[in-house]
C-alpha atoms as a PDB file:
ATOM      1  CA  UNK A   1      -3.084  -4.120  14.468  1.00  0.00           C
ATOM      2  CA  UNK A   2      -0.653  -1.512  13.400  1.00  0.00           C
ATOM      3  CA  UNK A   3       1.857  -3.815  12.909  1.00  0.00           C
ATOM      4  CA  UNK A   4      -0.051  -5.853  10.337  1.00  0.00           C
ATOM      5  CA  UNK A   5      -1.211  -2.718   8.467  1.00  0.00           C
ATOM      6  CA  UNK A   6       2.592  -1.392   7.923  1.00  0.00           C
ATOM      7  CA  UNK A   7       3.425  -4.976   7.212  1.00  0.00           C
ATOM      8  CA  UNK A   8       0.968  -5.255   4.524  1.00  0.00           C
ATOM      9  CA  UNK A   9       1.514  -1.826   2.995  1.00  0.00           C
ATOM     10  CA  UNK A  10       5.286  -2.479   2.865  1.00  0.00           C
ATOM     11  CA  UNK A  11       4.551  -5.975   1.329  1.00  0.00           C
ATOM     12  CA  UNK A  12       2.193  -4.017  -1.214  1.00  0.00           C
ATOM     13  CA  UNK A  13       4.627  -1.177  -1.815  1.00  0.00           C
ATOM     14  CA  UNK A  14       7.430  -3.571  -2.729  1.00  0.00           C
ATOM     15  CA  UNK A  15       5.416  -5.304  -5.179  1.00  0.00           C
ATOM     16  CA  UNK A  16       4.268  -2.208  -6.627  1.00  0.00           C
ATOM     17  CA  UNK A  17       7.926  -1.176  -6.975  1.00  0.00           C
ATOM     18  CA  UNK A  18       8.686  -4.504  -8.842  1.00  0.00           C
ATOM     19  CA  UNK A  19       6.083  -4.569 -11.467  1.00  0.00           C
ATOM     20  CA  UNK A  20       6.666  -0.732 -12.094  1.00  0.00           C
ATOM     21  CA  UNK A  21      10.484  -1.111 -12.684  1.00  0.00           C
ATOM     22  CA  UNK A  22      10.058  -4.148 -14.346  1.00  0.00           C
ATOM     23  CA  UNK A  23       7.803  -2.444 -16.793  1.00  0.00           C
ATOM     24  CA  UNK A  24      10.042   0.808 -16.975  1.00  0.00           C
ATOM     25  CA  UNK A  25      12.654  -1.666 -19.115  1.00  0.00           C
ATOM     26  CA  UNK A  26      10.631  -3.316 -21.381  1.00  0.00           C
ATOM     27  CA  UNK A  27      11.533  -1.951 -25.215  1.00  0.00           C
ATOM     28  CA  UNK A  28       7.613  -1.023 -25.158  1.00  0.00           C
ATOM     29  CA  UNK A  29       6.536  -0.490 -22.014  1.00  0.00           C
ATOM     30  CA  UNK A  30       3.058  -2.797 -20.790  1.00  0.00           C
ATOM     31  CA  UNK A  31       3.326  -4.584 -23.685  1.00  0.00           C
ATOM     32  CA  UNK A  32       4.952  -7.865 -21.781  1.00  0.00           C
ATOM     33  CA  UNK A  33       3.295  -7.789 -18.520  1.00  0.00           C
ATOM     34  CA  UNK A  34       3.138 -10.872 -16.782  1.00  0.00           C
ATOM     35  CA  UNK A  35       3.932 -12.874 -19.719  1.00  0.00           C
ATOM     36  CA  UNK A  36       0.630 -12.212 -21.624  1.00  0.00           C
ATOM     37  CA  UNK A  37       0.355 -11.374 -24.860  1.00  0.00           C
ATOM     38  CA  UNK A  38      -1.975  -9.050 -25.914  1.00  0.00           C
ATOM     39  CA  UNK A  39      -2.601  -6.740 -23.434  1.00  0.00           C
ATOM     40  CA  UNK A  40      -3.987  -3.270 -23.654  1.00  0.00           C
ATOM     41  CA  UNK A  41      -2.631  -0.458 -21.964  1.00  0.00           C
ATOM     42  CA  UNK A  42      -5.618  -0.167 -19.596  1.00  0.00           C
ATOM     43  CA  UNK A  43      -4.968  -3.448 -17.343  1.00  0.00           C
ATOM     44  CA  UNK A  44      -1.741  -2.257 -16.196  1.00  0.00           C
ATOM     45  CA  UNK A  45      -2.409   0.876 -15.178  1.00  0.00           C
ATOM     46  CA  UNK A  46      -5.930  -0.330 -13.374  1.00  0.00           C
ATOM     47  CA  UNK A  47      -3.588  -2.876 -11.632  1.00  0.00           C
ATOM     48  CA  UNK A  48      -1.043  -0.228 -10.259  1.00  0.00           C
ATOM     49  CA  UNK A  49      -3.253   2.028  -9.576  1.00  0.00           C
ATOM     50  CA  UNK A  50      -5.570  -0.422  -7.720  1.00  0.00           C
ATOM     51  CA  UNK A  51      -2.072  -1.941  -5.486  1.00  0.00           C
ATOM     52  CA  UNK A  52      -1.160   2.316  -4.936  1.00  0.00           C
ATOM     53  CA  UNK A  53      -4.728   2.829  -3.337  1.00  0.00           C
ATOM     54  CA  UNK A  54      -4.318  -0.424  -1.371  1.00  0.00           C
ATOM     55  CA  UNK A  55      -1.215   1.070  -0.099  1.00  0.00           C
ATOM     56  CA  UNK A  56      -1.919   4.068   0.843  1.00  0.00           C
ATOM     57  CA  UNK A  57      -5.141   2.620   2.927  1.00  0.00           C
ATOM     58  CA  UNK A  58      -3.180  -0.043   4.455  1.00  0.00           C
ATOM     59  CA  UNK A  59      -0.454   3.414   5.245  1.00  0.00           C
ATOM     60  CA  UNK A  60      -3.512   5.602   6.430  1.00  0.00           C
ATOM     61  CA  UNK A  61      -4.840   2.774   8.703  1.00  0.00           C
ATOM     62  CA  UNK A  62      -1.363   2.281  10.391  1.00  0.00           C
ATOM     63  CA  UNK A  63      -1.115   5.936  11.232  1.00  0.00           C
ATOM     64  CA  UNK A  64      -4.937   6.040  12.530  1.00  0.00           C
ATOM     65  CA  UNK A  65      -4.350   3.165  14.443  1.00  0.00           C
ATOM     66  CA  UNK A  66      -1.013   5.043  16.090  1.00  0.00           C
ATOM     67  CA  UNK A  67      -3.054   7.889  16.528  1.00  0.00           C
ATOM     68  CA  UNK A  68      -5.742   6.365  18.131  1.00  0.00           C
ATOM     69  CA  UNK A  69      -3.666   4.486  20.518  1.00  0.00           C
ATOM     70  CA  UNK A  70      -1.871   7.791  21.809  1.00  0.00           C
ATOM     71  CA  UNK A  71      -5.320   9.696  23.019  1.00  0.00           C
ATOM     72  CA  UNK A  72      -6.775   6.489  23.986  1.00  0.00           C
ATOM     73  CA  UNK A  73      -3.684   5.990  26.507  1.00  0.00           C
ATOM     74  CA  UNK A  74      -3.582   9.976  27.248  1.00  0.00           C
ATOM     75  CA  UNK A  75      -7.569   9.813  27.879  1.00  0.00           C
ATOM     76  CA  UNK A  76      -6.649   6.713  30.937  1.00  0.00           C
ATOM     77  CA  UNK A  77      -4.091   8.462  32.112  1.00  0.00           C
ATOM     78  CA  UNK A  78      -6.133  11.624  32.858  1.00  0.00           C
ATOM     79  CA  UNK A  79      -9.101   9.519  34.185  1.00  0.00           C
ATOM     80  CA  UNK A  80      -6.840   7.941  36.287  1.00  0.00           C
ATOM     81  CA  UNK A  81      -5.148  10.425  38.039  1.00  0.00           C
ATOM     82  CA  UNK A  82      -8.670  11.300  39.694  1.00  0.00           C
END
């Protein structure tokens, strides 16, 4: 399950990346995004902020999930030394 979280973050993350530096060198930035025309500046900035939450759930979940895993093996080992 970890695996699939960090995979899906990194997928998100490198998306975000894209559409952020593709933006950055546009003459007037969010004004071409994603080829349509009249866009205001509040759909952008929902949609990166919405794919930076995503991330950094998908990122939380992969380190709870490591975290979990660790006392969860330290809890059998104890209860199975006695």
């Amino acid at each position: 399950m970890k695996t699939s979280y960090l995979v899906g973050a990194l997928i998100i993350t490198v998306l975000l990346l894209i559409i952020v530096f593709q933006n950055v060198n546009n003459s007037a930035a969010f004004a071409l995004f994603f080829s349509f025309n009249n866009v205001t500046l509040a759909v952008p900035v929902v949609l990166i902020s919405g794919l930076g939450i995503a991330a950094g759930a998908l990122y939380t979940m992969a380190i709870q999930s490591a975290i979990n895993k660790k006392t969860e093996e330290m809890h059998e080992d104890l209860n199975s030394q006695f």
